[in-house]
Protein backbone atom coordinates (compact mmCIF):
# COMPACT_ATOMS: atom_id res chain seq x y z
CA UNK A 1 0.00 0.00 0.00
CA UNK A 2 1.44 3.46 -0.96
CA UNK A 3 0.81 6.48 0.68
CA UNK A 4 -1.86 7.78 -1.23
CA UNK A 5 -3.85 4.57 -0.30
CA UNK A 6 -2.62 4.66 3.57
CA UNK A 7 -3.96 7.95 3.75
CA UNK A 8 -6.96 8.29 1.87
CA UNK A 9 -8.02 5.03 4.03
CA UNK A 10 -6.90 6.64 6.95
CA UNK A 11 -8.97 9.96 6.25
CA UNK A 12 -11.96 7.95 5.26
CA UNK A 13 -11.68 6.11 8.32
CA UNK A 14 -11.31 9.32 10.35
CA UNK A 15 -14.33 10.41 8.53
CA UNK A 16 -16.47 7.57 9.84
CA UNK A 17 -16.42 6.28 6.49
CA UNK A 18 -16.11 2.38 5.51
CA UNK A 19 -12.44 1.15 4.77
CA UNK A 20 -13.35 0.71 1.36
CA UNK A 21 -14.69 4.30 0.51
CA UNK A 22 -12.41 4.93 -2.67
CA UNK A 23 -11.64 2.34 -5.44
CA UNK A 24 -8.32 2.89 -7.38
CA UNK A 25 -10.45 3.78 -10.11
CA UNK A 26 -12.43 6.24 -8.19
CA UNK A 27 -9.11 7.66 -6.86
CA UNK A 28 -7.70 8.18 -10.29
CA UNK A 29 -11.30 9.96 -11.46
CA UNK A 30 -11.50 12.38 -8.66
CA UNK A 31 -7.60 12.88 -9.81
CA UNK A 32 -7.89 13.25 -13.19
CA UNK A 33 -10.72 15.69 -13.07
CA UNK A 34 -8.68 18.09 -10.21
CA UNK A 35 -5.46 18.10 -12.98
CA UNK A 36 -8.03 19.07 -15.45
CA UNK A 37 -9.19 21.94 -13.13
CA UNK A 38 -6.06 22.66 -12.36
CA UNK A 39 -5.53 22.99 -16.01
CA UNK A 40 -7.95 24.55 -17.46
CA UNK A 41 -9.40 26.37 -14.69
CA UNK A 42 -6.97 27.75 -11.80
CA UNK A 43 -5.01 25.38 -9.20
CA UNK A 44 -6.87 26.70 -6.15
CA UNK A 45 -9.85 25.21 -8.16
CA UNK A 46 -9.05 21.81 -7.71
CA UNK A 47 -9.23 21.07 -4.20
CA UNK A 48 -12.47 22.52 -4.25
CA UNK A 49 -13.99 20.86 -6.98
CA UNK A 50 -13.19 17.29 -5.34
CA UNK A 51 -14.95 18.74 -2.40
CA UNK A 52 -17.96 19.44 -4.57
CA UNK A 53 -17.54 16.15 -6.27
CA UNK A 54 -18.12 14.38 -2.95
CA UNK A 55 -20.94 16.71 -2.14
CA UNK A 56 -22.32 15.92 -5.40
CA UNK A 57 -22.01 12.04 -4.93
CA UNK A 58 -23.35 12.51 -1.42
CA UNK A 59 -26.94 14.21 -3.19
CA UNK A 60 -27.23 11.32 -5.53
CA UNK A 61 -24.97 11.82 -8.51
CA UNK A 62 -22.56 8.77 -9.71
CA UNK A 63 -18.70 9.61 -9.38
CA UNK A 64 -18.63 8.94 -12.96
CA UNK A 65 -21.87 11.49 -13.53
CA UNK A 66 -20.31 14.30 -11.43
CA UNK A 67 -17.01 13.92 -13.17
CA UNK A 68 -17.96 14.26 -16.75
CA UNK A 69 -20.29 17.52 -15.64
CA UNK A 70 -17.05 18.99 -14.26
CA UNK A 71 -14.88 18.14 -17.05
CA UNK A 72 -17.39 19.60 -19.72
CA UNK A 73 -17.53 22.78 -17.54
CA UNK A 74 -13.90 23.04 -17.50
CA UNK A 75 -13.25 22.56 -21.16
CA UNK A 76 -15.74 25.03 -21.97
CA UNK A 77 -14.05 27.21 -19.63
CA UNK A 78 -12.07 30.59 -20.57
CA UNK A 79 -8.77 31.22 -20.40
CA UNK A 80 -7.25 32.98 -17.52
CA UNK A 81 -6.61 36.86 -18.68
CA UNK A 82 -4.23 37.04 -15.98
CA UNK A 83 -2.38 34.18 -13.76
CA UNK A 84 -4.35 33.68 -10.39
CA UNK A 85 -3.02 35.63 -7.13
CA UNK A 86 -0.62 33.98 -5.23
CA UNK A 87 -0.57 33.65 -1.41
CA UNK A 88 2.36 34.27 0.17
CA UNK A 89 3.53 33.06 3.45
């Protein structure tokens, strides 16, 4: 087991969620569709969009369902004028 899969068991677990609450393949969706966000969108964006993904799933949407919305959206979306704002430290 890596570390991805130690901690994304652990978290789930933490989370009162069954042991089994992400598939490899589910993992590499909610993955793939943050790098497209990150992408296409702006990096902050990703982290939030998995968080909306689970939200979604949690109201009735399939993974799979959720994902392609989000990866339409960001395709569709605009380029950034200007690079997002930076936080510094």
């Amino acid at each position: 087991m890596n570390t991805l899969e130690e901690w994304t068991a652990a978290a789930g677990a933490g989370l009162g969620l069954d042991s089994g609450a992400l598939s490899t393949a589910e993992t590499k969706a909610v993955l793939d569709v943050a790098g497209d966000v990150a992408h296409a969108v702006a990096r902050p964006a990703a982290p939030l969009t998995a968080y909306l993904l689970g939200v979604a799933v949690g109201r009735g949407l399939t993974l799979a369902e959720a994902a392609d919305r989000v990866r339409a959206l960001a395709a569709r979306w605009p380029e950034n004028a200007e690079p997002p704002a930076t936080t510094q430290p």
